[in-house]
C-alpha atoms as a PDB file:
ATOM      1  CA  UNK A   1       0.000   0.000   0.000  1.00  0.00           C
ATOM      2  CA  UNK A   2       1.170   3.578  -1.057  1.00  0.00           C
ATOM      3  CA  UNK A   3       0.526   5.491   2.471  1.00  0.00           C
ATOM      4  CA  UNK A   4       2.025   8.561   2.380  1.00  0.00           C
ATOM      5  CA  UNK A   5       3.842   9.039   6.238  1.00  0.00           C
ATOM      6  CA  UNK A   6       3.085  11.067   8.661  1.00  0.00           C
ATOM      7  CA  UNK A   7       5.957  13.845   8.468  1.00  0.00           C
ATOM      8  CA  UNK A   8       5.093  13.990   4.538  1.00  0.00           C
ATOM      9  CA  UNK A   9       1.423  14.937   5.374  1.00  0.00           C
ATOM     10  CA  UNK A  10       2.257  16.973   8.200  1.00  0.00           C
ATOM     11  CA  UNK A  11       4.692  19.307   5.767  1.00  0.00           C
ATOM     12  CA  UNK A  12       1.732  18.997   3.334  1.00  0.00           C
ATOM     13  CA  UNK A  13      -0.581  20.621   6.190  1.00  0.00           C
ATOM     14  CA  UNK A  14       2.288  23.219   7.494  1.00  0.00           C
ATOM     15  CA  UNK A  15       2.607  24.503   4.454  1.00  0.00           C
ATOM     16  CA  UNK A  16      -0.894  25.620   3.926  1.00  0.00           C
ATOM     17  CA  UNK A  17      -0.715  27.104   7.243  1.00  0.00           C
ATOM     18  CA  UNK A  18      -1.976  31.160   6.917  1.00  0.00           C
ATOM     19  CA  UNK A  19      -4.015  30.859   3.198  1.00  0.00           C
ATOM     20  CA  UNK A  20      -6.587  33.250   3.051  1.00  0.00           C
ATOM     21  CA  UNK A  21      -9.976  32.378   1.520  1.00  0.00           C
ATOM     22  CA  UNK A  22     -13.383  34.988   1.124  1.00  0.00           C
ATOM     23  CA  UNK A  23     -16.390  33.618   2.032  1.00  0.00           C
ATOM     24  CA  UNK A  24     -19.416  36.440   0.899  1.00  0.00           C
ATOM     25  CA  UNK A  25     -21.947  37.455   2.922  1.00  0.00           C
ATOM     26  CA  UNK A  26     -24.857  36.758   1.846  1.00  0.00           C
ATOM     27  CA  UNK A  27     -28.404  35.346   2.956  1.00  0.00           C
ATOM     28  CA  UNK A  28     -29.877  32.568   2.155  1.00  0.00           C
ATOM     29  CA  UNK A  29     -29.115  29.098   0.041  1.00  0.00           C
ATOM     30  CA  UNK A  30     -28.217  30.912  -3.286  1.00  0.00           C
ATOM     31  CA  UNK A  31     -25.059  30.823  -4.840  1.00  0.00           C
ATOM     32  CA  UNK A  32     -22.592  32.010  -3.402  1.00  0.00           C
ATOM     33  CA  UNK A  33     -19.758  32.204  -6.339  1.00  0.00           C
ATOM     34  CA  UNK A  34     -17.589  35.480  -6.059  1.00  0.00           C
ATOM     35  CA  UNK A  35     -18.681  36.755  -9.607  1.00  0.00           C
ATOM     36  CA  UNK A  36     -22.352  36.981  -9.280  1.00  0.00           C
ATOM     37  CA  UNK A  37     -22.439  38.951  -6.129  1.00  0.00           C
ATOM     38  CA  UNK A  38     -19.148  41.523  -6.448  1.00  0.00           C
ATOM     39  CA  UNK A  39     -20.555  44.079  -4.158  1.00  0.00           C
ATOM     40  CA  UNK A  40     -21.333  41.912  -1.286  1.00  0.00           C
ATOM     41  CA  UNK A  41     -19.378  41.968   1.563  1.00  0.00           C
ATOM     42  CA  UNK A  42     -16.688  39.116   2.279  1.00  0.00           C
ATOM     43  CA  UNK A  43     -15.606  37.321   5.233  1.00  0.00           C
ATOM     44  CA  UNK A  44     -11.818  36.814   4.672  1.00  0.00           C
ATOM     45  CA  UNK A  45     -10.817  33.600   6.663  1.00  0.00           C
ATOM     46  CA  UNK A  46      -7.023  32.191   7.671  1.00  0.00           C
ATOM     47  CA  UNK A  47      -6.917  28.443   7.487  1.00  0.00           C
ATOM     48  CA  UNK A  48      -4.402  28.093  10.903  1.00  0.00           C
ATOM     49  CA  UNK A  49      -3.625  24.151  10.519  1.00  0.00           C
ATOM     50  CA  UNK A  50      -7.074  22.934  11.672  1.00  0.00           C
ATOM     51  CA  UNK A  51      -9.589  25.064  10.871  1.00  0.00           C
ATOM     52  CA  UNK A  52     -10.788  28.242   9.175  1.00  0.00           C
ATOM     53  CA  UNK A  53     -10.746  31.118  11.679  1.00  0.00           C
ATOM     54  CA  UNK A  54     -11.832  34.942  10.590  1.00  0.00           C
ATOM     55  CA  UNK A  55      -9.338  37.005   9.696  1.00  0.00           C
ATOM     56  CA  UNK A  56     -10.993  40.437   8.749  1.00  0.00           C
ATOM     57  CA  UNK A  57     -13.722  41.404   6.095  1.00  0.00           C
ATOM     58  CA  UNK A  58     -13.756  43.188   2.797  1.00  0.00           C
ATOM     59  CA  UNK A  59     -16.131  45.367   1.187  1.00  0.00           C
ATOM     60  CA  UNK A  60     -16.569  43.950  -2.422  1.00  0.00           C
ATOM     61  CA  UNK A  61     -14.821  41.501  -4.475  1.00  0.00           C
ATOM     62  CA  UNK A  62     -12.098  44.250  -5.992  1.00  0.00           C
ATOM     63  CA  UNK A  63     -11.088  45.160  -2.035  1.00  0.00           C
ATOM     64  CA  UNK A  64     -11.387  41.362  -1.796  1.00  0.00           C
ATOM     65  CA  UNK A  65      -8.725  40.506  -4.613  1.00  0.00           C
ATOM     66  CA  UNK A  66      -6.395  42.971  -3.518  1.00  0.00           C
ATOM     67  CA  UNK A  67      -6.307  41.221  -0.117  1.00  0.00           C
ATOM     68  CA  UNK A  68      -5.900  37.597  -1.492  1.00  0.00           C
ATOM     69  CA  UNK A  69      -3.309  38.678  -4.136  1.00  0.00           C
ATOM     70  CA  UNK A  70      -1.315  41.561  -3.320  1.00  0.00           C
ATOM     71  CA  UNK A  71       1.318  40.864  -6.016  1.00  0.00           C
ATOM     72  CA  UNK A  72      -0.968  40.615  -8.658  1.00  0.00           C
ATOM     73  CA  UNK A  73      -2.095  44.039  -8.414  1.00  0.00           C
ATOM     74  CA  UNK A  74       0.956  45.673  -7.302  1.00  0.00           C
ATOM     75  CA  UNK A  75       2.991  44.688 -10.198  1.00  0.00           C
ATOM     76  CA  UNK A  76       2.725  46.477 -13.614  1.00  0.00           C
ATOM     77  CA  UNK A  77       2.116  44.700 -16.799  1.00  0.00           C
ATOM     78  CA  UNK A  78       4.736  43.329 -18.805  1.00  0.00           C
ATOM     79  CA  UNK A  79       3.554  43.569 -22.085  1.00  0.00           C
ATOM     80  CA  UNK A  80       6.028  45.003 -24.705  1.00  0.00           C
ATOM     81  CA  UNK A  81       5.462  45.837 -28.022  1.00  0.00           C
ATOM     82  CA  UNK A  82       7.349  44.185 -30.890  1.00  0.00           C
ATOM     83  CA  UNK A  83      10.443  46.160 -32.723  1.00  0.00           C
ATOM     84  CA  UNK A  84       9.211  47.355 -36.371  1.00  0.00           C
ATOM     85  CA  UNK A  85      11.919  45.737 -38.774  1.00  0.00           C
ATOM     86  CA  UNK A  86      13.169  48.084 -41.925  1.00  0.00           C
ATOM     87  CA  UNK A  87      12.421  46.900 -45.262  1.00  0.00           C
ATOM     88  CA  UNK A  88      15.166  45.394 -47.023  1.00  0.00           C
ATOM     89  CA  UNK A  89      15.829  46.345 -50.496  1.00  0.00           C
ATOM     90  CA  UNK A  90      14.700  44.341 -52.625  1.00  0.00           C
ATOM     91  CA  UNK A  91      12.071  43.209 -55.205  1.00  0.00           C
ATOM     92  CA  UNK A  92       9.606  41.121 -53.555  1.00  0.00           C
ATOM     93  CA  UNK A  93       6.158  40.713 -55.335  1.00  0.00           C
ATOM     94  CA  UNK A  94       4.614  42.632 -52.559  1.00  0.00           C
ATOM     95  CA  UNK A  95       6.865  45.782 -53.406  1.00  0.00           C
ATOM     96  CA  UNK A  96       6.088  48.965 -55.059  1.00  0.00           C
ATOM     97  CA  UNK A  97       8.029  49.578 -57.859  1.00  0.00           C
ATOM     98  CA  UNK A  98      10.524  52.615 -57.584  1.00  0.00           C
ATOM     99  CA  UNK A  99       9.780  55.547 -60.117  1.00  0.00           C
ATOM    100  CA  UNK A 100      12.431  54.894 -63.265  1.00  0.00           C
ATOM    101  CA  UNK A 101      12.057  51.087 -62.598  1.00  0.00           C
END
């Protein structure tokens, strides 16, 4: 059998130790999914080993994300645009002929 050992699982467990998670606040047995209620309030919760344990609250999902991900928002994009290459000379069948061609 293919039991994983007890120090493996308890690194496993450590290392979750201190993820955040939003739970929104909302009533009753409706969905709860973060994109079809963005301005509700959220719970945020700390896992601490064992169980789930509040952590603070949020206003909407936007305050919400930039709780859960800090980095994400912080850093810029990295998008660059490409070079423009010169045209060679040359006589491809795409070129305009030169005056006095």
């Amino acid at each position: 059998m293919d039991d994983e050992s007890l120090s493996d699982w308890a690194k496993r467990r450590d290392a979750k130790i201190g993820r955040l998670r939003a739970v929104p606040l909302v009533s009753g047995d409706g969905p709860k999914a973060s994109h079809l209620n963005p301005d509700a309030p959220r719970a945020i919760q700390r896992w601490n080993g064992y169980t789930w344990e509040p952590h603070g609250t949020a206003a909407n999902l936007a305050e919400t994300r930039r709780l859960l991900y800090p980095r994400r928002v912080e850093e810029p994009p990295t998008v660059t645009a490409p070079q423009p290459q010169p045209l060679r000379t040359g006589r491809g069948r795409h070129r305009k002929p030169r005056p006095g061609e």
